[in-house]
Protein backbone atom coordinates (compact mmCIF):
# COMPACT_ATOMS: atom_id res chain seq x y z
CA UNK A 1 -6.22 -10.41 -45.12
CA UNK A 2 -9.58 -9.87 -46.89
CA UNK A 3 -11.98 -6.70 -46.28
CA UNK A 4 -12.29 -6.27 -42.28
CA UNK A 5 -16.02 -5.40 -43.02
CA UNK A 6 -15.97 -9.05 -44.45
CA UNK A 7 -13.77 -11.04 -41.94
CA UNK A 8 -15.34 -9.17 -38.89
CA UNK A 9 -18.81 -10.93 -40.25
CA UNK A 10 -16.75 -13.98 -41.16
CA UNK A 11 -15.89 -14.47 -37.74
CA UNK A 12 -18.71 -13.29 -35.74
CA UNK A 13 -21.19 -15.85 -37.81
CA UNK A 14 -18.33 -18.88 -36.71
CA UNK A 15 -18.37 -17.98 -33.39
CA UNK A 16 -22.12 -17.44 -33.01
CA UNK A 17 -22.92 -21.16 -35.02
CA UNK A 18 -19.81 -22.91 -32.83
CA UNK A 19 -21.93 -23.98 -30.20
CA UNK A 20 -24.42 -26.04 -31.83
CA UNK A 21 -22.54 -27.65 -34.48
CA UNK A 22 -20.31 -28.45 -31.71
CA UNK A 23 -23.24 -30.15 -30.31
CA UNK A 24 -24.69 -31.62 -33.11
CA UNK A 25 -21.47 -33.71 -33.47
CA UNK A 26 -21.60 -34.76 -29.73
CA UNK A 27 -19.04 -32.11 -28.21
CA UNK A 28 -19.45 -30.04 -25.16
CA UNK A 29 -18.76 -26.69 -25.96
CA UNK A 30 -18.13 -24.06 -22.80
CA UNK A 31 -16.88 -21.50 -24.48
CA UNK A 32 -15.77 -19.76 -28.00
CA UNK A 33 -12.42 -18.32 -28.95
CA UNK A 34 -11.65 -16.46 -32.03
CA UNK A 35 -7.82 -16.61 -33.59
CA UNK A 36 -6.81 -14.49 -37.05
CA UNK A 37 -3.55 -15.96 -38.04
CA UNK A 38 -1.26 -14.15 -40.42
CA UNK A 39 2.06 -14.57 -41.71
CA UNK A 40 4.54 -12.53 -39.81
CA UNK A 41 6.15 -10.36 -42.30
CA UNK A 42 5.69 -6.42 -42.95
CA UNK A 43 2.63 -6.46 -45.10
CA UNK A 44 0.15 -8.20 -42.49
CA UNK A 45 1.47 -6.31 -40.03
CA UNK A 46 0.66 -2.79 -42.11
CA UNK A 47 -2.89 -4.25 -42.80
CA UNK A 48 -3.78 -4.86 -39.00
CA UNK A 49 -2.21 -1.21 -38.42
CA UNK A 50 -4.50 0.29 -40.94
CA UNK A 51 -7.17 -0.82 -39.29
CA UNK A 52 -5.98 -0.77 -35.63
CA UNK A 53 -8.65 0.77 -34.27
CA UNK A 54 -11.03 -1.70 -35.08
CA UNK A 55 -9.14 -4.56 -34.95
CA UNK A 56 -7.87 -3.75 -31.15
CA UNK A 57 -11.35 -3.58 -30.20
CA UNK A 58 -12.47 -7.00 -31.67
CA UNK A 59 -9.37 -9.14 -31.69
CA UNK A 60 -7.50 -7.58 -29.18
CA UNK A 61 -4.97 -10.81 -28.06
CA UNK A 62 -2.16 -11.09 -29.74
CA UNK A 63 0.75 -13.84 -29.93
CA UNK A 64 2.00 -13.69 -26.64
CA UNK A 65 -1.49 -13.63 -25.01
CA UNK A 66 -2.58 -16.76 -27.34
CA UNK A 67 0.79 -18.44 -25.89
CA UNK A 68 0.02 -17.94 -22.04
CA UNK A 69 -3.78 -19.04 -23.22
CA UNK A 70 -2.70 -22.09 -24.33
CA UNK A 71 -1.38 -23.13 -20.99
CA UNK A 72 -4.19 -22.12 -19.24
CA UNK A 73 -7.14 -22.32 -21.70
CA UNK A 74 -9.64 -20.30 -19.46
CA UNK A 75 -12.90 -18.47 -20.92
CA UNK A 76 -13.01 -17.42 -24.43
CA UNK A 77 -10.03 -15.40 -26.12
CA UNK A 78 -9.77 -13.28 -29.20
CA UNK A 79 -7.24 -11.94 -30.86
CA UNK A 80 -4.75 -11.87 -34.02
CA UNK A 81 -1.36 -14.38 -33.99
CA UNK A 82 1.27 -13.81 -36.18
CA UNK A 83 3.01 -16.98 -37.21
CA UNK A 84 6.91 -16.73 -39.15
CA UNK A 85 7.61 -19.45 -41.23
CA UNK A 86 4.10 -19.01 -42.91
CA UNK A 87 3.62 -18.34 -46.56
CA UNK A 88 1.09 -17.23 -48.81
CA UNK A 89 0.21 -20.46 -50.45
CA UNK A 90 -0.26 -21.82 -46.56
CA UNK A 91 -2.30 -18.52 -45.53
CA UNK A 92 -4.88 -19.26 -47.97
CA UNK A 93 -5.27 -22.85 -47.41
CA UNK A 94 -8.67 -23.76 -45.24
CA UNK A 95 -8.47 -25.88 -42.10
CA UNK A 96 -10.36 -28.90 -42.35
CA UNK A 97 -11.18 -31.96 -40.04
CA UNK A 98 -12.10 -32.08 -36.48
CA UNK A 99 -11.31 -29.15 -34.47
CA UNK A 100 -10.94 -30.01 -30.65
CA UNK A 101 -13.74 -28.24 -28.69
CA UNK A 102 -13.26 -27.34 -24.86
């Protein structure tokens, strides 16, 4: 997990330019939800501690929230998922390709 300083930024510049590259490539776009996926081991979980009380405020979903989300998929969500199974060479890896927009 980088700097929160730096991933708080990170995130608040995706979210805010979603919208209209969203449109610019022809997709509706009703709302914006911000996800921080991290492995689930001991060391992510001390890092998000450290900095609960800013974290809580900004991301304050976690897993099981993101899981009843997906069913629903109302409004905008944000919050921090821990995935197990996921490894540092995959945490580091960038998405890329199209992303499907609600």
């Amino acid at each position: 997990m980088p700097g929160v300083q730096a991933l708080v930024g990170a995130m608040d510049r995706k979210a805010r330019l979603a919208p209209s590259i969203a449109r610019e490539r022809g997709l509706a776009c009703t709302s914006v939800s911000r996800l921080l996926v991290l492995p689930d081991d001991r060391t992510a979980r001390r890092r998000v501690a450290a900095h609960a009380a800013t974290l809580d405020r900004i991301l304050p979903a976690r897993t099981r929230d993101f899981r009843r989300w997906l069913s629903k998929s109302r409004g905008p969500l944000a919050g921090i998922m821990f995935v197990s199974g996921l490894t540092q060479q995959h945490a580091r890896h960038r998405v890329s390709g199209s992303l499907a927009v609600r």
